[in-house]
N, C-alpha and C. Protein backbone atom coordinates (compact mmCIF):
# COMPACT_ATOMS: atom_id res chain seq x y z
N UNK A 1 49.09 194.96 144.07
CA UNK A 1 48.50 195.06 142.73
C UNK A 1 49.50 194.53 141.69
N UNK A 2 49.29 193.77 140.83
CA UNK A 2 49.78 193.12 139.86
C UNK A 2 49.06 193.72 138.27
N UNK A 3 50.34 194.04 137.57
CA UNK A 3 49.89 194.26 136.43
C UNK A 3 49.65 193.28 135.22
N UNK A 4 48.73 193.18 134.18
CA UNK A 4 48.34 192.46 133.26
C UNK A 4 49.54 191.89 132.53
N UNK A 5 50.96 192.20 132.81
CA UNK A 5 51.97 191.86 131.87
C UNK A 5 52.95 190.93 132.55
N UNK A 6 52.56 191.43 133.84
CA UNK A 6 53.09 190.17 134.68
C UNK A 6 52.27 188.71 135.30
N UNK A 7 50.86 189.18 135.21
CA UNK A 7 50.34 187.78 134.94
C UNK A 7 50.47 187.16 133.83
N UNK A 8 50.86 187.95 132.63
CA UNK A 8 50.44 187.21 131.06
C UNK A 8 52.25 186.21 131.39
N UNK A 9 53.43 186.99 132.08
CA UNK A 9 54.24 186.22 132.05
C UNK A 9 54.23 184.93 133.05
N UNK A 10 53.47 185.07 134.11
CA UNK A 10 53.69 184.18 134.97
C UNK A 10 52.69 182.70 134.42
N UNK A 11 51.67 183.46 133.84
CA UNK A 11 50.84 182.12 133.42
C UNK A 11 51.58 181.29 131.98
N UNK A 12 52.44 182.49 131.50
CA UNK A 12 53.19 181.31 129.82
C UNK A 12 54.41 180.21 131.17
N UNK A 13 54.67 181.31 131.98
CA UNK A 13 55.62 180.07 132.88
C UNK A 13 55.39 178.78 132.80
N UNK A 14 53.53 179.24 134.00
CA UNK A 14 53.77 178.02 134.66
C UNK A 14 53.07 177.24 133.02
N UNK A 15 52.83 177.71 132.29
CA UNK A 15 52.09 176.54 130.91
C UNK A 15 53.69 175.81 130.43
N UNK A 16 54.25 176.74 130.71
CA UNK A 16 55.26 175.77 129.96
C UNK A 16 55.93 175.34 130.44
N UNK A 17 56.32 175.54 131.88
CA UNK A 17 56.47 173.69 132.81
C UNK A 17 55.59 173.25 133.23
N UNK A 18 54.54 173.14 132.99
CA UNK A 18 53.35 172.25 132.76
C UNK A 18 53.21 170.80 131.35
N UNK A 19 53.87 171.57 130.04
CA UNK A 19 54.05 171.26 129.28
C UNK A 19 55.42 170.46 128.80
N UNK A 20 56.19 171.00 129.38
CA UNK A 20 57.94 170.22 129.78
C UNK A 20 57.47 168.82 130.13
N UNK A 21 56.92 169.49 131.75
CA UNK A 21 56.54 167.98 132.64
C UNK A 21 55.77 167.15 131.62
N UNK A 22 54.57 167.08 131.13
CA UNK A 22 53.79 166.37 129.96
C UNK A 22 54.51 165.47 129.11
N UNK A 23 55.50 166.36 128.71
CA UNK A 23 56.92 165.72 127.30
C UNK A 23 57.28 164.90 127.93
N UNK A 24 57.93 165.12 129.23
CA UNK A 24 59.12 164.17 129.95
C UNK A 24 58.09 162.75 129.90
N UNK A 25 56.87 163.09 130.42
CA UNK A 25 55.77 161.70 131.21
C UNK A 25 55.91 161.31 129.71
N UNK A 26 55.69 161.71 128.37
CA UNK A 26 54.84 160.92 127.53
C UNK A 26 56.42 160.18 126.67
N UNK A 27 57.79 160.83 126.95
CA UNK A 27 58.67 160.15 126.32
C UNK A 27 58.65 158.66 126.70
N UNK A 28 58.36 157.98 127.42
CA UNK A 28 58.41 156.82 127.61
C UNK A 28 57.63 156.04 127.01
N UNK A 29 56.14 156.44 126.82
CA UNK A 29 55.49 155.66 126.01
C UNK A 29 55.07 156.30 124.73
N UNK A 30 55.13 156.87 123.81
CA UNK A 30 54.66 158.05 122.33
C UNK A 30 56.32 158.58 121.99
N UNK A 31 56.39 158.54 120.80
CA UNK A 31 57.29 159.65 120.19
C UNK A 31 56.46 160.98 119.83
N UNK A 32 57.33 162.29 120.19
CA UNK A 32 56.86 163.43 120.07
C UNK A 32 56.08 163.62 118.62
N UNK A 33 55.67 163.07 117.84
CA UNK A 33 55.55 163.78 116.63
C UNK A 33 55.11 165.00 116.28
N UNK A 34 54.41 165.89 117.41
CA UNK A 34 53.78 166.76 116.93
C UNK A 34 54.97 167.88 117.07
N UNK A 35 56.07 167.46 117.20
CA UNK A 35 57.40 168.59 117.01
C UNK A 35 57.77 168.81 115.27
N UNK A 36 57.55 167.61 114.83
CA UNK A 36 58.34 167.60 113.53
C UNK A 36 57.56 168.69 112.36
């Protein structure tokens, strides 16, 4: 059994090396702007 606070952490995980990986792919072709 898994509690609701440890899925809420495991899913911001994997979103945000999901989202890392995304940055890395799009530095080559786009500048980030939506940081500024």
């Amino acid at each position: 059994m898994v509690d609701a606070f440890s899925v809420e952490v495991e899913v911001l995980r994997v979103r945000r090396a999901a989202v890392e990986r995304l940055d890395q792919f799009d530095l080559g072709r786009s500048r980030p702007e939506r940081f500024s």
